[in-house]
PDB file of N, CA and C in Angstrom:
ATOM      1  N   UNK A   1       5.087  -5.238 -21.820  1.00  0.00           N
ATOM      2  CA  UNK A   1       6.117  -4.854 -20.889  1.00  0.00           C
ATOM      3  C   UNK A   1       5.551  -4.913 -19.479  1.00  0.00           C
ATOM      4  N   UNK A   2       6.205  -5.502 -18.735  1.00  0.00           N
ATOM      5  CA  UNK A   2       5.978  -5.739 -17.208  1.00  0.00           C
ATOM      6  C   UNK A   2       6.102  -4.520 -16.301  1.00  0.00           C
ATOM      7  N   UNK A   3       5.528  -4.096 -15.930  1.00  0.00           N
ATOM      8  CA  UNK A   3       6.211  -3.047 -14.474  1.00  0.00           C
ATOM      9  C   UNK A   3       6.214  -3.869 -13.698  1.00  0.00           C
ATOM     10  N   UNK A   4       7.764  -2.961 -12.890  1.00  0.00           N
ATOM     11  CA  UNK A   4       8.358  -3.709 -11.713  1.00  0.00           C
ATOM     12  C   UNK A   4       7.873  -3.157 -10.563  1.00  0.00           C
ATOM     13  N   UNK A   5       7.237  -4.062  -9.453  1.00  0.00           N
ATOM     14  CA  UNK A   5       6.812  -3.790  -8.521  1.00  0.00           C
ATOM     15  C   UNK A   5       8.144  -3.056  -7.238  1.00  0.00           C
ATOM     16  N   UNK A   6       7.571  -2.546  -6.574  1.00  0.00           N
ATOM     17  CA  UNK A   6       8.417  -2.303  -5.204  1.00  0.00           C
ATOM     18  C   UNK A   6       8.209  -3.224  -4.612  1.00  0.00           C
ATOM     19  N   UNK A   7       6.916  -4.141  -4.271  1.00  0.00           N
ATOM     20  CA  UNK A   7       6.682  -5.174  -3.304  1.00  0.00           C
ATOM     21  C   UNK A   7       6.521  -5.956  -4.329  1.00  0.00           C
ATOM     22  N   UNK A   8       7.588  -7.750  -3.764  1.00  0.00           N
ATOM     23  CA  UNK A   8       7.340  -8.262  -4.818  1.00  0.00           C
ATOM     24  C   UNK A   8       6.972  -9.811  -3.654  1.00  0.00           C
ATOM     25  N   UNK A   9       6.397  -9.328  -2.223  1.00  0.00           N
ATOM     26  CA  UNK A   9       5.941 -10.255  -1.331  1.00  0.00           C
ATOM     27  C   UNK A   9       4.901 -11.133  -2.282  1.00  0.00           C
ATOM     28  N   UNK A  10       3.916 -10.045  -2.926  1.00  0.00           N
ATOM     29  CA  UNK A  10       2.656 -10.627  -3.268  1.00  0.00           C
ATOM     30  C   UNK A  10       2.679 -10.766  -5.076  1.00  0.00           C
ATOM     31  N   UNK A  11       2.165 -12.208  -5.451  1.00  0.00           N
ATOM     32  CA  UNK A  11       2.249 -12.336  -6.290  1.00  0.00           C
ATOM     33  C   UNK A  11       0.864 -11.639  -7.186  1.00  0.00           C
ATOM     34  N   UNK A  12       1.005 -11.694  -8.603  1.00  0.00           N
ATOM     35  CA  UNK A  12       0.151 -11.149  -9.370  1.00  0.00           C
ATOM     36  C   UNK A  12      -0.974 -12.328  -9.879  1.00  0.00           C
ATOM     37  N   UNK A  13      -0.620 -13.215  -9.573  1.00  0.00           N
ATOM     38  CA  UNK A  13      -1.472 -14.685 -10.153  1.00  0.00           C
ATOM     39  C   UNK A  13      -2.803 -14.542  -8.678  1.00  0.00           C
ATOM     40  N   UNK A  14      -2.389 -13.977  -7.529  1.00  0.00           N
ATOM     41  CA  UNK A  14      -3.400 -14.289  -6.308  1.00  0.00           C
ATOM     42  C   UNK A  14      -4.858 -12.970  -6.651  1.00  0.00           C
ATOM     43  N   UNK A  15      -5.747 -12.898  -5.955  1.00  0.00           N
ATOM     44  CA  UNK A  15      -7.205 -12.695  -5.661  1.00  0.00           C
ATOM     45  C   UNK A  15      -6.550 -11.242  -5.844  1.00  0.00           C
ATOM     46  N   UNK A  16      -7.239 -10.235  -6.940  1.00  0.00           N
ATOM     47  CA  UNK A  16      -7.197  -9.091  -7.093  1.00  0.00           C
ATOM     48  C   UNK A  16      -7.835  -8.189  -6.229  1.00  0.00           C
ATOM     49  N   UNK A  17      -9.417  -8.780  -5.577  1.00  0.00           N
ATOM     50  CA  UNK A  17     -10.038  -8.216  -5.117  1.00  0.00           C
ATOM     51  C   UNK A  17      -9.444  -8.422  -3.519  1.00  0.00           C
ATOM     52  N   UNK A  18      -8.630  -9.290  -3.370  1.00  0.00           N
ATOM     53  CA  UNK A  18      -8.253  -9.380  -1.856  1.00  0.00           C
ATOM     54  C   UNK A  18      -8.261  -8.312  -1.118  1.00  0.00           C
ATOM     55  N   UNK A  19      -8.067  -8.159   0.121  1.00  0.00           N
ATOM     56  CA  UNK A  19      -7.687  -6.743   1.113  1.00  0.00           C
ATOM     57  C   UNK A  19      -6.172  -6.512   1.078  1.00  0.00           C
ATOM     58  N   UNK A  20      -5.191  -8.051   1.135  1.00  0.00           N
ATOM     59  CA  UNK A  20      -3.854  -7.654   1.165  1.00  0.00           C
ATOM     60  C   UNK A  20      -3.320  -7.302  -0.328  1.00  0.00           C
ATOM     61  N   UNK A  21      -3.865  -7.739  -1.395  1.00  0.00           N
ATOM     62  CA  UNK A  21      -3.610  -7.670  -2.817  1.00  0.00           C
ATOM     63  C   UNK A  21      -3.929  -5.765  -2.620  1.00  0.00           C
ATOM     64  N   UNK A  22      -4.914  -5.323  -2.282  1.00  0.00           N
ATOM     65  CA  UNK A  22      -5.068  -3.795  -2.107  1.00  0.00           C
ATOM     66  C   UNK A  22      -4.231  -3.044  -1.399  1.00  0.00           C
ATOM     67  N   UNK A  23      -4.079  -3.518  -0.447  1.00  0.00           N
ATOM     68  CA  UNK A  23      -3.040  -2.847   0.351  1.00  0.00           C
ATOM     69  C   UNK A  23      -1.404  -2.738  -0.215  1.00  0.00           C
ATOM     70  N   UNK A  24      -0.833  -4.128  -0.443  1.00  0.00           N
ATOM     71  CA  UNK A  24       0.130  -3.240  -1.287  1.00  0.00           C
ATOM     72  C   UNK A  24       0.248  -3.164  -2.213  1.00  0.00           C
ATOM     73  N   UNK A  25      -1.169  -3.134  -3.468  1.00  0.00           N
ATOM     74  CA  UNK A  25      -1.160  -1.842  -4.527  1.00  0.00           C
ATOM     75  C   UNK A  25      -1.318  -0.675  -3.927  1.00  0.00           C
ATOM     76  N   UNK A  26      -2.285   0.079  -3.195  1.00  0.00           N
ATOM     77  CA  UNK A  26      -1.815   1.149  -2.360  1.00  0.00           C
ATOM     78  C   UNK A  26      -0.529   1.695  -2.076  1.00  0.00           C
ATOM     79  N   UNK A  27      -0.225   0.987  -1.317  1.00  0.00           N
ATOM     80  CA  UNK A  27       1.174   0.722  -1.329  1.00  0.00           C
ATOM     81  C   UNK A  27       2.685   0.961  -2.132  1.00  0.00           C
ATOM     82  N   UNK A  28       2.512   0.657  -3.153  1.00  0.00           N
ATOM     83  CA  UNK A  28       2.998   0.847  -4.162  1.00  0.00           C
ATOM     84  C   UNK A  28       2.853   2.317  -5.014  1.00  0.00           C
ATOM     85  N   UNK A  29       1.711   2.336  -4.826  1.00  0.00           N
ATOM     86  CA  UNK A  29       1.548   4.047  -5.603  1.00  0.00           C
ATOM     87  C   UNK A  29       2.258   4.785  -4.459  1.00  0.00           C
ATOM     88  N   UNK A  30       2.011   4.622  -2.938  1.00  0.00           N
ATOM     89  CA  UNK A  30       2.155   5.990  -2.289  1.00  0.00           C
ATOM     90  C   UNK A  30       3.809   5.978  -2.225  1.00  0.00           C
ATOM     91  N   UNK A  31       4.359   4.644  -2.256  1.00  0.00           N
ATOM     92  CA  UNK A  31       6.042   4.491  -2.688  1.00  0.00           C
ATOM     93  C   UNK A  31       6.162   5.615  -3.896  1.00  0.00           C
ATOM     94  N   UNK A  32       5.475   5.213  -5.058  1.00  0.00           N
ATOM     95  CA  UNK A  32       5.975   5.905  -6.143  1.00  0.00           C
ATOM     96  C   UNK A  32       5.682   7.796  -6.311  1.00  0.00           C
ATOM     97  N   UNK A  33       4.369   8.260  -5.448  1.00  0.00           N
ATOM     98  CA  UNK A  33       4.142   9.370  -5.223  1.00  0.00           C
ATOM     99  C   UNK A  33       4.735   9.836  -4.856  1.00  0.00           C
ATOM    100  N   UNK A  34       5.425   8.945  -3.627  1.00  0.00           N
ATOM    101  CA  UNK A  34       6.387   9.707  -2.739  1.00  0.00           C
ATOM    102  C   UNK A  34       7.612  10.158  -3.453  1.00  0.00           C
ATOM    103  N   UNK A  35       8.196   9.158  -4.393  1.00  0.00           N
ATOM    104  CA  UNK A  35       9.365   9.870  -4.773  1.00  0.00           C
ATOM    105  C   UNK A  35       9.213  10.443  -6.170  1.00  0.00           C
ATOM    106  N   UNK A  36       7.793  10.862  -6.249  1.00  0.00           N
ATOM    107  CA  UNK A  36       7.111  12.000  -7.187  1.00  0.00           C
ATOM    108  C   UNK A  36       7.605  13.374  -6.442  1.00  0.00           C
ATOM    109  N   UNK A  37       7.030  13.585  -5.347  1.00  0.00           N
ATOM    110  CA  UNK A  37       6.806  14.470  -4.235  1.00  0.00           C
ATOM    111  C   UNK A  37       8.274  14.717  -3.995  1.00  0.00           C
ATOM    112  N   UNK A  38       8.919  13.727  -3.779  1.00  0.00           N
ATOM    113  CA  UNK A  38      10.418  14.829  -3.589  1.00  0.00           C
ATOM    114  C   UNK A  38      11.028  15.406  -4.990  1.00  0.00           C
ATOM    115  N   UNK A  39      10.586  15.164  -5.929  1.00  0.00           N
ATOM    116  CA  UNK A  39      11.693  15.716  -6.882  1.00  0.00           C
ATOM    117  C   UNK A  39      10.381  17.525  -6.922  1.00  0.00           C
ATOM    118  N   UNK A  40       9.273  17.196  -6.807  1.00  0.00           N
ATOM    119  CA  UNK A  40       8.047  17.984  -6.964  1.00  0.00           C
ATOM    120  C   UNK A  40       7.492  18.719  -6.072  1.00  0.00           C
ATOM    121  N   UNK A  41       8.219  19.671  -4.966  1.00  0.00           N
ATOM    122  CA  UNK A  41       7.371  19.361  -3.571  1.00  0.00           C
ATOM    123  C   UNK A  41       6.071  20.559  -3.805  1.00  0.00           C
ATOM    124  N   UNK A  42       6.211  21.686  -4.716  1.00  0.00           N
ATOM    125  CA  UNK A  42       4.837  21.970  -4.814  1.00  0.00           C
ATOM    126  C   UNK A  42       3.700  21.589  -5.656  1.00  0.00           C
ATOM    127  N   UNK A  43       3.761  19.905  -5.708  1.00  0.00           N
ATOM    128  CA  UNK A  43       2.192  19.477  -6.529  1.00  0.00           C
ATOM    129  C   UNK A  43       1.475  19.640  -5.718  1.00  0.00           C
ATOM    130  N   UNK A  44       0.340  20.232  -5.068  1.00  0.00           N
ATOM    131  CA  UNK A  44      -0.673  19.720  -4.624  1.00  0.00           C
ATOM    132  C   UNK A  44      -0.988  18.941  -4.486  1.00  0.00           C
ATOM    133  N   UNK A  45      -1.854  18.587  -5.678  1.00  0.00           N
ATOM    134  CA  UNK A  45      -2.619  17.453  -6.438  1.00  0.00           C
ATOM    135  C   UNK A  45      -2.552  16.486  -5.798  1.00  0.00           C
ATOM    136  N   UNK A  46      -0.707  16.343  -6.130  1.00  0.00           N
ATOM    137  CA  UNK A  46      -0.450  15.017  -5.827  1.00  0.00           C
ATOM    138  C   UNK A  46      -0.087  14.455  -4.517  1.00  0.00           C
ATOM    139  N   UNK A  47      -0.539  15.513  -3.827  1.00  0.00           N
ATOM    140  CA  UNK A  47      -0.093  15.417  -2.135  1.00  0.00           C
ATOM    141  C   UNK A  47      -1.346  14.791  -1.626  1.00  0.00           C
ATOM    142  N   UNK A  48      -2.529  15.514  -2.129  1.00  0.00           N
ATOM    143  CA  UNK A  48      -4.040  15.371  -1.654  1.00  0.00           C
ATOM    144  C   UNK A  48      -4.116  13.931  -2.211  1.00  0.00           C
ATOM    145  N   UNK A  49      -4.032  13.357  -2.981  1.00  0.00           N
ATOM    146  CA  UNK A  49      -3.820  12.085  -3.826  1.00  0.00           C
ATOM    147  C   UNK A  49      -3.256  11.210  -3.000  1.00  0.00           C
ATOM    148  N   UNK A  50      -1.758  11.445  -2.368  1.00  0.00           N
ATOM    149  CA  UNK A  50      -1.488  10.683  -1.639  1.00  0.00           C
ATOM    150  C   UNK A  50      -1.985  10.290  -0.041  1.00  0.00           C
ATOM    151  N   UNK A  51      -2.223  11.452   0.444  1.00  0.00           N
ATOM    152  CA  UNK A  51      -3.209  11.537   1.563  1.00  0.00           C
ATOM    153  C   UNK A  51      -4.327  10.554   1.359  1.00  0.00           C
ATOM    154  N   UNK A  52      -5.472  11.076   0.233  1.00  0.00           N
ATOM    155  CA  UNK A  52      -6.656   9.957   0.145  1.00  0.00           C
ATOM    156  C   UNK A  52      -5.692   8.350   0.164  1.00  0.00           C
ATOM    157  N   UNK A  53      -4.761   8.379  -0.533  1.00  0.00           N
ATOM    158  CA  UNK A  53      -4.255   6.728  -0.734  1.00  0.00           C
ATOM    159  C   UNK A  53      -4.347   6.086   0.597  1.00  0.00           C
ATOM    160  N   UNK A  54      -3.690   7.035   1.772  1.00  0.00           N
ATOM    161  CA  UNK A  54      -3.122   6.683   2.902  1.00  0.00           C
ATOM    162  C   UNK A  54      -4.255   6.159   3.654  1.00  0.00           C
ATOM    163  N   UNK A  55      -5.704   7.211   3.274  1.00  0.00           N
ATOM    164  CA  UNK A  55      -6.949   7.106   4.321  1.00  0.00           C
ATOM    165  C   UNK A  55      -7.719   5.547   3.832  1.00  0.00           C
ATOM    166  N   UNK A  56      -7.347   5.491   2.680  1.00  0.00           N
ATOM    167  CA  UNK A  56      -8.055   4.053   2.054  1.00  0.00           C
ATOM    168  C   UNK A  56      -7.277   2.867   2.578  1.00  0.00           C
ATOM    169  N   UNK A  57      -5.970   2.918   2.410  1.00  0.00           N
ATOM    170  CA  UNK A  57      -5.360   1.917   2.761  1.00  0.00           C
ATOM    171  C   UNK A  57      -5.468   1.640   4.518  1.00  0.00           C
ATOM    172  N   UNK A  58      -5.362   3.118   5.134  1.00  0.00           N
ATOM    173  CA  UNK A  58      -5.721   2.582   6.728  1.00  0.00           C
ATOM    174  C   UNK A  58      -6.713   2.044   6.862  1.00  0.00           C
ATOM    175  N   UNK A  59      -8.445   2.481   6.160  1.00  0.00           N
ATOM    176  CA  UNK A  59      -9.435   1.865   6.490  1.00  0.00           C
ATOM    177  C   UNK A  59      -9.554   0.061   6.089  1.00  0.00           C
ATOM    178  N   UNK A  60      -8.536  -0.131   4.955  1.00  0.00           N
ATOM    179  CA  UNK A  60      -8.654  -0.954   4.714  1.00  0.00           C
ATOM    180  C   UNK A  60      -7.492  -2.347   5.454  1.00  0.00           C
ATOM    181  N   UNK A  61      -6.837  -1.658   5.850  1.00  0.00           N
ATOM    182  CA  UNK A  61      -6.384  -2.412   7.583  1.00  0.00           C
ATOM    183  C   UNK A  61      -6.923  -2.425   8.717  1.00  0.00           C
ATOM    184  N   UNK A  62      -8.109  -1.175   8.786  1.00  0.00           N
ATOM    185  CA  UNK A  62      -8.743  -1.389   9.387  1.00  0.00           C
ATOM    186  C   UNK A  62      -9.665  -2.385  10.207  1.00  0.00           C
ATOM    187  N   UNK A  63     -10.602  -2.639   8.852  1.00  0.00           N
ATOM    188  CA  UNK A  63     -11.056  -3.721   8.568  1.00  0.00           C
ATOM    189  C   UNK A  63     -10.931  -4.913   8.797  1.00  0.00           C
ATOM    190  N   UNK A  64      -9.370  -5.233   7.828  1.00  0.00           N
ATOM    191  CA  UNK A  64      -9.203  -6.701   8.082  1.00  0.00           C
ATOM    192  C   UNK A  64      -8.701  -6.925   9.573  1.00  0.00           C
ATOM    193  N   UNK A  65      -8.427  -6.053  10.455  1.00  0.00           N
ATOM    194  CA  UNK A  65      -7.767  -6.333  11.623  1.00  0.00           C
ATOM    195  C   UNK A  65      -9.446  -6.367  12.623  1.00  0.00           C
ATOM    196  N   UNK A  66     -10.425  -5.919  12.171  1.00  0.00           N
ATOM    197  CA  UNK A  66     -12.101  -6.545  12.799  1.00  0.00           C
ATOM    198  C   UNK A  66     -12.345  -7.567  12.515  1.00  0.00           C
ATOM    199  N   UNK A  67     -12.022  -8.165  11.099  1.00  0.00           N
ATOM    200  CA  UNK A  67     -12.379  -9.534  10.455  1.00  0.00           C
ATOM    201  C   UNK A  67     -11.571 -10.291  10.707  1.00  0.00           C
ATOM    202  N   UNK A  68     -10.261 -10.276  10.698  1.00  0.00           N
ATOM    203  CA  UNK A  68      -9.576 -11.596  10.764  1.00  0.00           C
ATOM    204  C   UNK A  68      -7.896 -10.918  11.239  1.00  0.00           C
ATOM    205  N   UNK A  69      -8.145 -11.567  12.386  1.00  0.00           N
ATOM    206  CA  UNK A  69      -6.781 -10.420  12.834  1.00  0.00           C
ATOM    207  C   UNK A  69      -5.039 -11.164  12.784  1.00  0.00           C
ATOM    208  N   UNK A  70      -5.364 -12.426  12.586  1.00  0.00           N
ATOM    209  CA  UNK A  70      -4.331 -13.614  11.896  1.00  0.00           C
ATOM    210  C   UNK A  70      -3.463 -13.300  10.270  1.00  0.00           C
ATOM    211  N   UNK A  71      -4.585 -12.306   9.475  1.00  0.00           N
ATOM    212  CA  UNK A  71      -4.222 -12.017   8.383  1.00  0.00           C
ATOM    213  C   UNK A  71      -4.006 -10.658   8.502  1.00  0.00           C
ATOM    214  N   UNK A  72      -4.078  -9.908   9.133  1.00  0.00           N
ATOM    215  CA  UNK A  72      -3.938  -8.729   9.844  1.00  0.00           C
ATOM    216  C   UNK A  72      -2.605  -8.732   9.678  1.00  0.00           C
ATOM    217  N   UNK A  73      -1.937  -9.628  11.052  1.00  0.00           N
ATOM    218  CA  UNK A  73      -0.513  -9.690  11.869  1.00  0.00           C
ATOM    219  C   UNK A  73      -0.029 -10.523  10.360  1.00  0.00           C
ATOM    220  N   UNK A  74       0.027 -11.463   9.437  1.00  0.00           N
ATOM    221  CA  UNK A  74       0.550 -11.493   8.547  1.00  0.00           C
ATOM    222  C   UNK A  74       0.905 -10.238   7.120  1.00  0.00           C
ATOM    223  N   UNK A  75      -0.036  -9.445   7.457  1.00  0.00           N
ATOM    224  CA  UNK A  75       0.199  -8.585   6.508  1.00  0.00           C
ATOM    225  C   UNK A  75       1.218  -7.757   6.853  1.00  0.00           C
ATOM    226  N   UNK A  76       0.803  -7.388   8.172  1.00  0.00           N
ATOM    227  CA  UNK A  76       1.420  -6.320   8.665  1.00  0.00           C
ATOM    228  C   UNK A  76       3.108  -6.997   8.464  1.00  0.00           C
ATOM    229  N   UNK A  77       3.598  -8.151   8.462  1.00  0.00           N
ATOM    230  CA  UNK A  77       4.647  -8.445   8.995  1.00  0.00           C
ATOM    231  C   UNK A  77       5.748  -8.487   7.315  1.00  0.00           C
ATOM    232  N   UNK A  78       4.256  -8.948   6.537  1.00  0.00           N
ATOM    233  CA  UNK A  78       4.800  -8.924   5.007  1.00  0.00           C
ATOM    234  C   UNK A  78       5.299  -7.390   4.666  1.00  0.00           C
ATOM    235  N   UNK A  79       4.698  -6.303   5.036  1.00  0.00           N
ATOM    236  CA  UNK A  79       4.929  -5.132   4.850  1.00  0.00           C
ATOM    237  C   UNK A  79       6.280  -4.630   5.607  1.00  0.00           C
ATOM    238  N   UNK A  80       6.167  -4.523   6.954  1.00  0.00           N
ATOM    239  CA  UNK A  80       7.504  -4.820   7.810  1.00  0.00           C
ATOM    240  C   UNK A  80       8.582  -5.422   6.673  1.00  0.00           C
ATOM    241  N   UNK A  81       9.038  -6.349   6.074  1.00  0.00           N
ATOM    242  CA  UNK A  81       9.755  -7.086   5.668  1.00  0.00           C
ATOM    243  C   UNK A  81      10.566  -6.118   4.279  1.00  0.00           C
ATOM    244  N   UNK A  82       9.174  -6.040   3.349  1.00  0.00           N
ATOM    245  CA  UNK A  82       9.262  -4.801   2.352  1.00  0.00           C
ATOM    246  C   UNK A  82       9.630  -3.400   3.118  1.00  0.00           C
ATOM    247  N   UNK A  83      10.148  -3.410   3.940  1.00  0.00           N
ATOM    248  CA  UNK A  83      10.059  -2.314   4.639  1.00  0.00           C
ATOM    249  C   UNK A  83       9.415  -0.892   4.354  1.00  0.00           C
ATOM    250  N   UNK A  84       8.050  -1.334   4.383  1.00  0.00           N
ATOM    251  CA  UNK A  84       7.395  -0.043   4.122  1.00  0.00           C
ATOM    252  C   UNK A  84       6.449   0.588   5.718  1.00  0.00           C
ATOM    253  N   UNK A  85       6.727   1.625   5.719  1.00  0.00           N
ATOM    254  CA  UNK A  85       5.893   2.335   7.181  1.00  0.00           C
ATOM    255  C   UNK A  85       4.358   2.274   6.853  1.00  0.00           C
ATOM    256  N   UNK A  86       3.556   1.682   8.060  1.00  0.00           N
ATOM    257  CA  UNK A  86       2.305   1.775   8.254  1.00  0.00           C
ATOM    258  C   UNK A  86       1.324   2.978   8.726  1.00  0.00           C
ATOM    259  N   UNK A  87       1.742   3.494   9.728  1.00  0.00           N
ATOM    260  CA  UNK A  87       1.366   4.822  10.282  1.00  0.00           C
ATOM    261  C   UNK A  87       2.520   5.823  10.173  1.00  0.00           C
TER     262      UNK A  87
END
């Protein structure tokens, strides 16, 4: 059985280890936490959980926006599109 992605910009056949392949798996969980978190609003757990998601995924835009800032402004724009918030 397949799970259905929220972002379906990026395919599953491309580079697992990529930075944008990470980002919106990130991505994807903090979508699904999030609407953990509203039906749930006193988990903890799962708040602190989503927080760390958020700090990994910024560092890891971080990054690619030092290394290669062409794939940067493409990511960012793929995300934009999925309309998901960055900061």
């Amino acid at each position: 059985m397949k799970k259905k992605s929220f972002i379906p910009v990026i395919s599953h056949e491309e580079n697992r280890g990529s930075v944008e392949f990470q980002v919106f798996r990130f991505s994807n969980r903090i979508i699904r936490l999030t609407a953990h978190l509203k039906l749930h609003k006193k988990d903890y757990s799962s708040e602190i959980g989503i927080r760390k998601i958020l700090g990994k995924r910024q560092r890891l835009l971080d990054y690619l926006w030092k290394k290669d800032k062409v794939r940067h402004k493409k990511l960012i724009s793929q995300l934009k599109k999925a309309k998901i918030k960055i900061r």
